[in-house]
PDB file of N, CA and C in Angstrom:
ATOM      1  N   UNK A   1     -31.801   7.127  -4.270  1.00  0.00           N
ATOM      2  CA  UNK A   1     -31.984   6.002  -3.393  1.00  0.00           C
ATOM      3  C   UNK A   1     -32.505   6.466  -2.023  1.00  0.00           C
ATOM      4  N   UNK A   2     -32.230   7.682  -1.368  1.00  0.00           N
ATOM      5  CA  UNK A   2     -32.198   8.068  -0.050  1.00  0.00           C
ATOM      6  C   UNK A   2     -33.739   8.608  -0.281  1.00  0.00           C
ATOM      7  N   UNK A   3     -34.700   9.305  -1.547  1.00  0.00           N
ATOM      8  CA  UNK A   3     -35.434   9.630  -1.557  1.00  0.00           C
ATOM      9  C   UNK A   3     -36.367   7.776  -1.388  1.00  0.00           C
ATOM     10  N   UNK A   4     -36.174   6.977  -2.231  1.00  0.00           N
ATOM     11  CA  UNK A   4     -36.846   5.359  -2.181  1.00  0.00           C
ATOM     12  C   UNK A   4     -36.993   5.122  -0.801  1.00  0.00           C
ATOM     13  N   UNK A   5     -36.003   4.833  -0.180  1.00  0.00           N
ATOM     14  CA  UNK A   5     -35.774   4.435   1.217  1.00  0.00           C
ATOM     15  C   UNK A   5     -36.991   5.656   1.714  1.00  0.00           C
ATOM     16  N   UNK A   6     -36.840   6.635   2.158  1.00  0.00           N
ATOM     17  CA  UNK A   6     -38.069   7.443   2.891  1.00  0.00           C
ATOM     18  C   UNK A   6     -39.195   7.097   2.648  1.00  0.00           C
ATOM     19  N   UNK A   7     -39.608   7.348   1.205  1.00  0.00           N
ATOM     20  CA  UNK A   7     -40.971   7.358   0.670  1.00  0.00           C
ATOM     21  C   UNK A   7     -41.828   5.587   1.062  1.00  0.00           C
ATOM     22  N   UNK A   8     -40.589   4.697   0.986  1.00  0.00           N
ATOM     23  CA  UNK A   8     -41.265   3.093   1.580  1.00  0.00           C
ATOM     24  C   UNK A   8     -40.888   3.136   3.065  1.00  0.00           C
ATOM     25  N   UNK A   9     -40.640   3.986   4.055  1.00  0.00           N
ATOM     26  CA  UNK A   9     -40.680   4.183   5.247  1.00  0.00           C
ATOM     27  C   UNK A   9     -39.144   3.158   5.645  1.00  0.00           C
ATOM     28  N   UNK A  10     -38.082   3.267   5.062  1.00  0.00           N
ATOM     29  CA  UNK A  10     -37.214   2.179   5.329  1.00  0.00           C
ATOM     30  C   UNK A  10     -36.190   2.769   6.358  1.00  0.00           C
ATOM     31  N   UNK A  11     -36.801   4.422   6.984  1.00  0.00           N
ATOM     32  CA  UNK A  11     -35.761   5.286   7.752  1.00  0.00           C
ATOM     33  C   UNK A  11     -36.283   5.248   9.103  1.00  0.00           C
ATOM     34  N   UNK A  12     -37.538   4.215   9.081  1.00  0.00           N
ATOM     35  CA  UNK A  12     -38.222   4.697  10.280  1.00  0.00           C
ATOM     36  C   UNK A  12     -37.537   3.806  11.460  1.00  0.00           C
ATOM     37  N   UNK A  13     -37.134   4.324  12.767  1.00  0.00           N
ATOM     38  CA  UNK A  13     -36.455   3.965  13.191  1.00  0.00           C
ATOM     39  C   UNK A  13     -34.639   3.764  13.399  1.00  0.00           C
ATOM     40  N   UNK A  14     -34.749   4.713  12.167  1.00  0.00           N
ATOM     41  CA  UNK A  14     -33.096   4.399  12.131  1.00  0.00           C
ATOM     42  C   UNK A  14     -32.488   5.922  12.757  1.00  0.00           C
ATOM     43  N   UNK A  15     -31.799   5.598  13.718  1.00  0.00           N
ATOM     44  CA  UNK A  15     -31.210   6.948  14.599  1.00  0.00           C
ATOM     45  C   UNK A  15     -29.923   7.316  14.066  1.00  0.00           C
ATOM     46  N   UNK A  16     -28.979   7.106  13.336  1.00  0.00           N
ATOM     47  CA  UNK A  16     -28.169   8.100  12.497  1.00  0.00           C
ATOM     48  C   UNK A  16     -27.790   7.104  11.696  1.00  0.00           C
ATOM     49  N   UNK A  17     -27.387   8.042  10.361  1.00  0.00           N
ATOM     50  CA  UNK A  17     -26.460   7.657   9.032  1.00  0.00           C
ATOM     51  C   UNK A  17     -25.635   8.288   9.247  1.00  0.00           C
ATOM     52  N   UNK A  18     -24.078   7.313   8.578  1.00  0.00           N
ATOM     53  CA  UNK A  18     -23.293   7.927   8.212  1.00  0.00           C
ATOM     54  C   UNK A  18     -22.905   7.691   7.210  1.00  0.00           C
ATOM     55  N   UNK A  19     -22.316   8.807   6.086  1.00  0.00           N
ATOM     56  CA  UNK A  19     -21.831   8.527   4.954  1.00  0.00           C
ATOM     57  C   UNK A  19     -20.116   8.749   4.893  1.00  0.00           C
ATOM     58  N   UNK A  20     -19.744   8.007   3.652  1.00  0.00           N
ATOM     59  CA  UNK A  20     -18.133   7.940   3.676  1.00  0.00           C
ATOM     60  C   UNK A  20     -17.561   8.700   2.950  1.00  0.00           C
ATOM     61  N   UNK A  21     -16.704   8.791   2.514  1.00  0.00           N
ATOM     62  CA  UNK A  21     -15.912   9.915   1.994  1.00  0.00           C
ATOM     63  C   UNK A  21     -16.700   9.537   0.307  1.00  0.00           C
ATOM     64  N   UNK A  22     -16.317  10.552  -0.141  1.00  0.00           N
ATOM     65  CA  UNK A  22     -16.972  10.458  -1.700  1.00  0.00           C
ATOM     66  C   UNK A  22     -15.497  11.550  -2.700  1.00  0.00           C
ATOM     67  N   UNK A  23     -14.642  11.457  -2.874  1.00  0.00           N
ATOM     68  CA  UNK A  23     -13.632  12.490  -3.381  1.00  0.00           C
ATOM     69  C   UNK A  23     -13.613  12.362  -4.918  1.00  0.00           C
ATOM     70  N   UNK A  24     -14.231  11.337  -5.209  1.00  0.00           N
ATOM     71  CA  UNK A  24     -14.233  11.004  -6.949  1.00  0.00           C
ATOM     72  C   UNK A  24     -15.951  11.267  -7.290  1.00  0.00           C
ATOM     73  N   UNK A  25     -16.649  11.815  -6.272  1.00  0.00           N
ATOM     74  CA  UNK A  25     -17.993  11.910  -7.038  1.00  0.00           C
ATOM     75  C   UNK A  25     -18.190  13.390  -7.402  1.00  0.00           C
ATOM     76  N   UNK A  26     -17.774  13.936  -7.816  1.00  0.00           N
ATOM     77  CA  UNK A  26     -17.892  15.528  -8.253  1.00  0.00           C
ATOM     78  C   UNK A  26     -17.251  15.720  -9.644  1.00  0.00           C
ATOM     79  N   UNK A  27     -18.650  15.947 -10.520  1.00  0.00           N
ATOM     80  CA  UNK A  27     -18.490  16.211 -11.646  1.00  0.00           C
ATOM     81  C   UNK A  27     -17.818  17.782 -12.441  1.00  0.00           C
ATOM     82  N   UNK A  28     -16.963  17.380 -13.181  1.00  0.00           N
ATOM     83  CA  UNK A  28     -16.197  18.352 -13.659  1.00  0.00           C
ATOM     84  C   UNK A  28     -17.000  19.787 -13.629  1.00  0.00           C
ATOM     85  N   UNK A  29     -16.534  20.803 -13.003  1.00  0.00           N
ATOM     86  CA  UNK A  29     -17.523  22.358 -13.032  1.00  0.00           C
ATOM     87  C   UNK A  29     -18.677  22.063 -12.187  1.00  0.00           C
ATOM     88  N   UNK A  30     -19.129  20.986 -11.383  1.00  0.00           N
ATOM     89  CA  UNK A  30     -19.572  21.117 -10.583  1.00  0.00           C
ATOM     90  C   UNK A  30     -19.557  21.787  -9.002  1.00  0.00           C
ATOM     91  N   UNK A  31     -20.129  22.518  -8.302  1.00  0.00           N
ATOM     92  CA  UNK A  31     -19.546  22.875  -7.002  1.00  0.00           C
ATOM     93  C   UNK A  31     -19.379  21.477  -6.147  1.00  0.00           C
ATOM     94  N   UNK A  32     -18.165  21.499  -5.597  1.00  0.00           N
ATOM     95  CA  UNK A  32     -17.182  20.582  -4.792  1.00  0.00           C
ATOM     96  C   UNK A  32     -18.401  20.003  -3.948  1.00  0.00           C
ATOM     97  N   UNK A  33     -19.263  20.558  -2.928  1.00  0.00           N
ATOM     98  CA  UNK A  33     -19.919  20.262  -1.726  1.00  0.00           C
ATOM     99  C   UNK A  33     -21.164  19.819  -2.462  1.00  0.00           C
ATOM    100  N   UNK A  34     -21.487  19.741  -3.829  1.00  0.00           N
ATOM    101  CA  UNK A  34     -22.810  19.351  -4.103  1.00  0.00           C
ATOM    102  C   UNK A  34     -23.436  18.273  -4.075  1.00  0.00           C
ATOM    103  N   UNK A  35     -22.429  16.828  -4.176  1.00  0.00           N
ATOM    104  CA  UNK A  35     -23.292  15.928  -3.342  1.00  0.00           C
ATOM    105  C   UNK A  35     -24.037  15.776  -1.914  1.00  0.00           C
ATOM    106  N   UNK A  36     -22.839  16.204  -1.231  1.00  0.00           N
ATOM    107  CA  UNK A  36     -23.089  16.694   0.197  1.00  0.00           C
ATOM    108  C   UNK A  36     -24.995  17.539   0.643  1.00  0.00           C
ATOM    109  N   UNK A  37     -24.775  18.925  -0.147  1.00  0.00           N
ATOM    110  CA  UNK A  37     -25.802  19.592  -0.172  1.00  0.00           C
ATOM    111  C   UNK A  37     -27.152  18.394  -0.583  1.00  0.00           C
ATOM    112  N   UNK A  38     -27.241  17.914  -1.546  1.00  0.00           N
ATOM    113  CA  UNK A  38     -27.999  16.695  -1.934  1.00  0.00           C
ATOM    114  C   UNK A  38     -28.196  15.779  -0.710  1.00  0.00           C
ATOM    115  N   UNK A  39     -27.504  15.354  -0.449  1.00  0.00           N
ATOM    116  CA  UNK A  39     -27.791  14.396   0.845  1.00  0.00           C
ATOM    117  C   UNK A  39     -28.769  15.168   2.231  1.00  0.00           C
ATOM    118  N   UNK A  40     -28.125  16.429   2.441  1.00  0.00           N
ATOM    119  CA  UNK A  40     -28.921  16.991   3.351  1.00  0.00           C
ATOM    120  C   UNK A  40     -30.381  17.322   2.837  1.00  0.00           C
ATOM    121  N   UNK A  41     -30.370  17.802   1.615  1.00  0.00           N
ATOM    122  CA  UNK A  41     -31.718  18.196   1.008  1.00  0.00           C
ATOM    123  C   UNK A  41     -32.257  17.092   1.399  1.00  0.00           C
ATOM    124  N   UNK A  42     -31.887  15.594   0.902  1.00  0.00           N
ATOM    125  CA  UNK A  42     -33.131  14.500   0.693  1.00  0.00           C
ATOM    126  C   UNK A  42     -33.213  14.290   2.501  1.00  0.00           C
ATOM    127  N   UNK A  43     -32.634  14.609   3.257  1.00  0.00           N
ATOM    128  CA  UNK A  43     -32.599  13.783   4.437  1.00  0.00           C
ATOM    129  C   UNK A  43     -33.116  15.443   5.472  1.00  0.00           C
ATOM    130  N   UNK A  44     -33.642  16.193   4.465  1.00  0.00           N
ATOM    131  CA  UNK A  44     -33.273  17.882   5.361  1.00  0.00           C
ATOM    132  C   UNK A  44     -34.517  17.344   7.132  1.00  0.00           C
ATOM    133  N   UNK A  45     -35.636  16.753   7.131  1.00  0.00           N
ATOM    134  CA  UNK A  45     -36.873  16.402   7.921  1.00  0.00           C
ATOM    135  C   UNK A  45     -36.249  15.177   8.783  1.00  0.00           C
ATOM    136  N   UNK A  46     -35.062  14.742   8.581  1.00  0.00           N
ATOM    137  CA  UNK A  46     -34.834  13.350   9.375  1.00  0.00           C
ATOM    138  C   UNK A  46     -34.291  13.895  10.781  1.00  0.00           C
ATOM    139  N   UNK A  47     -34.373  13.242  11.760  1.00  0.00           N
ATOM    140  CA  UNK A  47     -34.290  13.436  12.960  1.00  0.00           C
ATOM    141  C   UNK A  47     -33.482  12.903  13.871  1.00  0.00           C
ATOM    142  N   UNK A  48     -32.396  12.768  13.369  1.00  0.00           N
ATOM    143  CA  UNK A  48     -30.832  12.060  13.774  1.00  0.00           C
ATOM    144  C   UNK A  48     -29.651  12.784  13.349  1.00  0.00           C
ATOM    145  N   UNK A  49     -28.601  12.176  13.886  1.00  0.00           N
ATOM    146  CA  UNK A  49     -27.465  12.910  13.203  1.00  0.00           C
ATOM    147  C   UNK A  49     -26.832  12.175  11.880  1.00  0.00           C
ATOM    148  N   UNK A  50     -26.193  12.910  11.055  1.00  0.00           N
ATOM    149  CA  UNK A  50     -25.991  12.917  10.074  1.00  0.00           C
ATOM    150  C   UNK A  50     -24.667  12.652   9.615  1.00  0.00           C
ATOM    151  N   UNK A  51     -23.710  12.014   9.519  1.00  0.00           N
ATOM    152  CA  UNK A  51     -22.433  12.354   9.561  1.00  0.00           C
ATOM    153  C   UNK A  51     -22.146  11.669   7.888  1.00  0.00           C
ATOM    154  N   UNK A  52     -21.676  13.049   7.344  1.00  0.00           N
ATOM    155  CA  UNK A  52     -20.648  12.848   5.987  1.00  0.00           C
ATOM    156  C   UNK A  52     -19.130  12.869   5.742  1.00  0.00           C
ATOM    157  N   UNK A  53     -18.818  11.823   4.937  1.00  0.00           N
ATOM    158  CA  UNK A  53     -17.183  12.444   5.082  1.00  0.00           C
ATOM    159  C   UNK A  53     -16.250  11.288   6.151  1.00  0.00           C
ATOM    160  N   UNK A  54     -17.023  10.523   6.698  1.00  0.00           N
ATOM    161  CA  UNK A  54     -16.165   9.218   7.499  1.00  0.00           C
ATOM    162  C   UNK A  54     -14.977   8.677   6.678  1.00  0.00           C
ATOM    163  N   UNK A  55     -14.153   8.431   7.336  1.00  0.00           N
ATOM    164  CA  UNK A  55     -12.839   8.053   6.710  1.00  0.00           C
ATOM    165  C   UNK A  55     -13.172   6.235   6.256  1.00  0.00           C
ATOM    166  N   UNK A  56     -13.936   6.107   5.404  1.00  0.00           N
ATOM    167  CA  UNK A  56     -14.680   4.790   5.251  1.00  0.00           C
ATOM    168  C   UNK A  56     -14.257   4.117   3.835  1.00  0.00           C
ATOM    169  N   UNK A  57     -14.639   3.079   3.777  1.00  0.00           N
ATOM    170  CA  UNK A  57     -14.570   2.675   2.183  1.00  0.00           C
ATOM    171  C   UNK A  57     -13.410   2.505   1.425  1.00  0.00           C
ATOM    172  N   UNK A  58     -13.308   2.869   0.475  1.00  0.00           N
ATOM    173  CA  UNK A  58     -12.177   2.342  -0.707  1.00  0.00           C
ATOM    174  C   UNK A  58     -11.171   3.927  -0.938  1.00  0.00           C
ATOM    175  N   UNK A  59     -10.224   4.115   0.309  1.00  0.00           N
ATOM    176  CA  UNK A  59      -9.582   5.356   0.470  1.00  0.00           C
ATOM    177  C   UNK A  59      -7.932   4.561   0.481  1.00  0.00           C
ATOM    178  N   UNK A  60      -7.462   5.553   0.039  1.00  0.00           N
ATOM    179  CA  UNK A  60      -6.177   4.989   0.198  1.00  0.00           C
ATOM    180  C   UNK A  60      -4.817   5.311   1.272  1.00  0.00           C
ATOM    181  N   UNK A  61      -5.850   5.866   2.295  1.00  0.00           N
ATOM    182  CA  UNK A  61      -5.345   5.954   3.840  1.00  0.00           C
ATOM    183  C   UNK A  61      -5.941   5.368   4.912  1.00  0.00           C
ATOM    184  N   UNK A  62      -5.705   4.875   6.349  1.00  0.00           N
ATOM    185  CA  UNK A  62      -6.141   4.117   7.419  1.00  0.00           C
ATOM    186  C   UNK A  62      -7.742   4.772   7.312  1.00  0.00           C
ATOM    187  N   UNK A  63      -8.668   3.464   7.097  1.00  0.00           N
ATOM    188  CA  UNK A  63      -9.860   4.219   7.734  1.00  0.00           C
ATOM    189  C   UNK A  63     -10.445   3.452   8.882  1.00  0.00           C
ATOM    190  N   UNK A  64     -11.844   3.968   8.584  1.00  0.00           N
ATOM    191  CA  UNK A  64     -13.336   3.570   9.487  1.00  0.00           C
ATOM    192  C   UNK A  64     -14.027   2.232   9.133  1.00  0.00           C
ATOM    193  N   UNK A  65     -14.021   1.345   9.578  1.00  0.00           N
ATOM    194  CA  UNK A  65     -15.080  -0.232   9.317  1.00  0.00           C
ATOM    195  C   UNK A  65     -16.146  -0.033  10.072  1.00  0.00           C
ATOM    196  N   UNK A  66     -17.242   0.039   9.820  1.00  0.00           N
ATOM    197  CA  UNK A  66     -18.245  -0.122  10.554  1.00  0.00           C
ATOM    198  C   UNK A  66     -19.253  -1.132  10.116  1.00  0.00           C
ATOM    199  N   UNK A  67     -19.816  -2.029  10.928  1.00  0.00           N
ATOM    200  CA  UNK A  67     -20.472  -3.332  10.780  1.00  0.00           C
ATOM    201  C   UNK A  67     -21.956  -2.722  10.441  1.00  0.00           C
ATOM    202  N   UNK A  68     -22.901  -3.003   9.649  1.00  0.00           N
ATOM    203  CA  UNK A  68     -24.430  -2.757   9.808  1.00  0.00           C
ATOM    204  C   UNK A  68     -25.212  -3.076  10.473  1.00  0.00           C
ATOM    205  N   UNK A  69     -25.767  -2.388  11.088  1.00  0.00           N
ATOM    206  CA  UNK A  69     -26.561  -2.796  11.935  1.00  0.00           C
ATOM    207  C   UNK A  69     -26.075  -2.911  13.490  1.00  0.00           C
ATOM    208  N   UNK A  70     -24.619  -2.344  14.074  1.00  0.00           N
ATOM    209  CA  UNK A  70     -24.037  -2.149  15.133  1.00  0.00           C
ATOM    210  C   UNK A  70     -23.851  -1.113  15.438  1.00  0.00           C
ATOM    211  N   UNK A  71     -24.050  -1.253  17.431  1.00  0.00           N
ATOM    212  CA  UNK A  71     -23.935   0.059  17.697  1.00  0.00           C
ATOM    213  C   UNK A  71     -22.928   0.862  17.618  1.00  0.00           C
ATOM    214  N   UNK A  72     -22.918   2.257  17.516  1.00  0.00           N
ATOM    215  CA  UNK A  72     -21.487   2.936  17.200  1.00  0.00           C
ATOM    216  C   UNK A  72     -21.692   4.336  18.265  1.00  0.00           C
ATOM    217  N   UNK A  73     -20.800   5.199  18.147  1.00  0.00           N
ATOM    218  CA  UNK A  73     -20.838   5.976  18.760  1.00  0.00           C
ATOM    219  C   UNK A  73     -19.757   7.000  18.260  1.00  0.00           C
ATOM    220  N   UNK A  74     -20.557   7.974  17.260  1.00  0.00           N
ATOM    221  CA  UNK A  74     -19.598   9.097  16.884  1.00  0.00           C
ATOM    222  C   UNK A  74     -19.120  10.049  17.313  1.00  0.00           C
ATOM    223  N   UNK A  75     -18.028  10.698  17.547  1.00  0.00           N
ATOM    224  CA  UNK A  75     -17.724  11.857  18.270  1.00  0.00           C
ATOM    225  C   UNK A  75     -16.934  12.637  16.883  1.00  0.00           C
ATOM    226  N   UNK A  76     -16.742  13.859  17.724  1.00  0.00           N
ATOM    227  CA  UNK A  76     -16.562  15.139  16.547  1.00  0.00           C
ATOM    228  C   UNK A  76     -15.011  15.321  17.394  1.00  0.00           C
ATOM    229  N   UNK A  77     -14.101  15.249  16.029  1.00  0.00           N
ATOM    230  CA  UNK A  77     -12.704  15.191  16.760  1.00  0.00           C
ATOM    231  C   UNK A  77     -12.223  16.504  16.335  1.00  0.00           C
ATOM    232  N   UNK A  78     -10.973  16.593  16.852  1.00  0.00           N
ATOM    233  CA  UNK A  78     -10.089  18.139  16.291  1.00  0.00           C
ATOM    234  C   UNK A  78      -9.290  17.916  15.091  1.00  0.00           C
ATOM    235  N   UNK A  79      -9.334  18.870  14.297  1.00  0.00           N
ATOM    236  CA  UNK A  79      -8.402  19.150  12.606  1.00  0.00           C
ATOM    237  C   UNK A  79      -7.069  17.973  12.874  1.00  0.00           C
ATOM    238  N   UNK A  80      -6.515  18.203  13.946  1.00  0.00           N
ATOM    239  CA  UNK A  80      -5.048  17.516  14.364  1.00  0.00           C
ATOM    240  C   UNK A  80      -5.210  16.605  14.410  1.00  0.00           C
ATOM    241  N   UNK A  81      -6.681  15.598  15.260  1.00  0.00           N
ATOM    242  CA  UNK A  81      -6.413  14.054  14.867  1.00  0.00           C
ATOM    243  C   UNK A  81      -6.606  13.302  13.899  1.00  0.00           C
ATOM    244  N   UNK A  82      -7.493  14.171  12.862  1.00  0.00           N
ATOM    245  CA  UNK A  82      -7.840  14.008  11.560  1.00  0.00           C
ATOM    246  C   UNK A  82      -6.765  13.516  10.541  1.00  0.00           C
ATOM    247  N   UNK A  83      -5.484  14.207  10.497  1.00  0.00           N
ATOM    248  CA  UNK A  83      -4.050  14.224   9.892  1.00  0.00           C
ATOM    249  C   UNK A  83      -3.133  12.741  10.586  1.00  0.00           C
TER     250      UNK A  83
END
């Protein structure tokens, strides 16, 4: 999908993605980080920041809501507030 979106120019203009946690997408004997690695590959030329791993979505601890298309403002926290 992330390759579609580029190739019809649907990134132009967009100043960061973030993606959400993914803990059920790693296929058995697969390496752990390989979706991850994938995402950077398709996105390796984009020119924003990147953030994977947001405490987002269908988790079964307090997360992240973020509206589309609103402004946000990510910061990089410490291991401790993470917990």
């Amino acid at each position: 999908m992330l390759w579609q979106l580029r190739q019809a120019d649907k990134l132009n203009g967009v100043r960061g993605i973030v993606f959400g946690e993914m803990p059920d997408c790693v296929s058995p004997g697969a390496a752990p980080n390989l979706l991850e690695e994938a995402i950077l590959h398709a996105l390796q030329d984009f020119d924003g920041p990147i953030a994977i791993g947001l405490r987002s979505g269908h988790v079964s601890r307090q997360n992240v809501t973020l509206t589309f298309g609103v402004e946000a403002e990510l910061r990089v926290a410490d291991e401790a507030q993470l917990t």
